[in-house]
Protein backbone atom coordinates (compact mmCIF):
# COMPACT_ATOMS: atom_id res chain seq x y z
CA UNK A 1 0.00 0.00 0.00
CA UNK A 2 1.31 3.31 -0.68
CA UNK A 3 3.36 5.27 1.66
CA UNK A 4 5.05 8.58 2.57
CA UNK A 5 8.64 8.70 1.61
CA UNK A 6 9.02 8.95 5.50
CA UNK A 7 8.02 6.07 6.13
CA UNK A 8 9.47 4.13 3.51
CA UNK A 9 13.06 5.60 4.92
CA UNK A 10 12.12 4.14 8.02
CA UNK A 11 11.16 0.86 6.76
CA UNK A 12 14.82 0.62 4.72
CA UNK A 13 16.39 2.06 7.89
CA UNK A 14 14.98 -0.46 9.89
CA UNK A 15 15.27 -3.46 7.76
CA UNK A 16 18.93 -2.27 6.73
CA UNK A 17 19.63 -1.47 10.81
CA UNK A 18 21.45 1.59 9.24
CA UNK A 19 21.04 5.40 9.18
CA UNK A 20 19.63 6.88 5.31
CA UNK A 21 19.32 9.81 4.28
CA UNK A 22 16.38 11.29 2.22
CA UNK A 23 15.53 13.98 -0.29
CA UNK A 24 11.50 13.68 0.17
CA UNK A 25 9.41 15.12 -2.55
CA UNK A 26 6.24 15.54 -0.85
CA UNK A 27 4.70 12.62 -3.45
CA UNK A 28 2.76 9.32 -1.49
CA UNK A 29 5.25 6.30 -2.63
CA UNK A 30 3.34 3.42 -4.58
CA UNK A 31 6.28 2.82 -7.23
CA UNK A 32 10.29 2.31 -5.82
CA UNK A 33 13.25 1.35 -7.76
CA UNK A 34 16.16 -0.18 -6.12
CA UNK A 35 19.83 -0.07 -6.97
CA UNK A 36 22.81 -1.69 -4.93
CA UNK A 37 25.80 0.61 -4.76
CA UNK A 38 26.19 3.91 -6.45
CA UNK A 39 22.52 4.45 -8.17
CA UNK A 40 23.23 8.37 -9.16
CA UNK A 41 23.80 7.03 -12.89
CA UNK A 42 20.08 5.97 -13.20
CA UNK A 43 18.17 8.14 -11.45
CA UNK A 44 16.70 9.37 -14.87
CA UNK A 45 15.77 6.16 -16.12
CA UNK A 46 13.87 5.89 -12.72
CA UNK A 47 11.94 8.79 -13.55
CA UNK A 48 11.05 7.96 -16.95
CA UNK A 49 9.45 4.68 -16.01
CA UNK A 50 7.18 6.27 -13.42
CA UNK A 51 8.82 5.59 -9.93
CA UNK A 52 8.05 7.24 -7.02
CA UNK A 53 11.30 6.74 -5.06
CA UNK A 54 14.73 5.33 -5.18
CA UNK A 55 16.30 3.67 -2.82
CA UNK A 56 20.62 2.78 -3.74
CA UNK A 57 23.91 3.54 -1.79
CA UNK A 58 26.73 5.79 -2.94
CA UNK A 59 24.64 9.24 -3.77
CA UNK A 60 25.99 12.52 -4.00
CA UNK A 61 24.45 15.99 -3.31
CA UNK A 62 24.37 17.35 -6.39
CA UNK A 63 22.18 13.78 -7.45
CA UNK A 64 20.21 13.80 -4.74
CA UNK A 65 19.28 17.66 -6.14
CA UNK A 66 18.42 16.09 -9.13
CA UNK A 67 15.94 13.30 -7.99
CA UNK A 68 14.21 16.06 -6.62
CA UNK A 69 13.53 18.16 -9.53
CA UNK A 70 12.70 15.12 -11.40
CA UNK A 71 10.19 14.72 -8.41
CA UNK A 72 11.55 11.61 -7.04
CA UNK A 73 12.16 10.75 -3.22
CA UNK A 74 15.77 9.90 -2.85
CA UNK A 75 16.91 7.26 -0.21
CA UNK A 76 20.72 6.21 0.44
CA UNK A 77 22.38 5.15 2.91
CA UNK A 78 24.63 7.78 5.48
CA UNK A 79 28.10 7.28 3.13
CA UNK A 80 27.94 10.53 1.42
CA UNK A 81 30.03 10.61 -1.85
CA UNK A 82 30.51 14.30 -2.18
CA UNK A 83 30.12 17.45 0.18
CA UNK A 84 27.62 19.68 0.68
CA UNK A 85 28.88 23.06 1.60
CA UNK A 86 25.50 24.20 2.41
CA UNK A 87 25.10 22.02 5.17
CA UNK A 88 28.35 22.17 6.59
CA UNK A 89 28.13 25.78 7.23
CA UNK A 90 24.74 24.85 9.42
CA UNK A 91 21.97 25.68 6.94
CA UNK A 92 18.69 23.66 8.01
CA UNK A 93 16.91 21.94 6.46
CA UNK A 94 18.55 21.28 3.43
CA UNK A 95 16.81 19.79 0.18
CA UNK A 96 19.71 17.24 -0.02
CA UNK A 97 18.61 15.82 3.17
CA UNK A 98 22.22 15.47 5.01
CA UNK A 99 22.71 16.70 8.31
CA UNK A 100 25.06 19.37 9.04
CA UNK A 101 28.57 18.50 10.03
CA UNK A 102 30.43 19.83 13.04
């Protein structure tokens, strides 16, 4: 049954027993795409056949920016691949859903 992207990054954080991170669009998740490792290479294809989220690994900011404009909700796991200066200087929240570092 469909879902908020919320939830679903509770579900995967649970089932995972990991920390995620999410870029939440807003939209009720009914379709998700999966991808093991670094998904930021198909995160058009995802949009094009109709998914409401994406769940993979190695993401960086700049991809998890990108999910979002296509109007996906991004999950990956904490690993960030690239930096987000944004963040790191304390803004909150942040579209690219990583927490600020100290």
């Amino acid at each position: 049954s469909p879902v908020s992207g919320e939830e679903l990054a509770k579900t995967v954080a649970d089932k995972l027993n990991a920390g995620v991170r999410i870029a939440d669009s807003g939209k009720t998740i009914s379709k998700v795409a999966l991808c093991g490792g670094a998904g930021g290479d198909f995160i058009n294809a995802v949009a094009e056949i109709g998914c409401d989220a994406y769940i993979t690994g190695d993401i960086s900011h700049h991809e998890f920016l990108e999910a979002l404009e296509l109007g996906l909700t991004l999950i990956a796991d904490r690993q960030e691949k690239g930096r987000c200066h944004q963040c790191q200087r304390g803004t909150r929240p942040h579209p690219c859903g990583k927490e600020r570092r100290n």
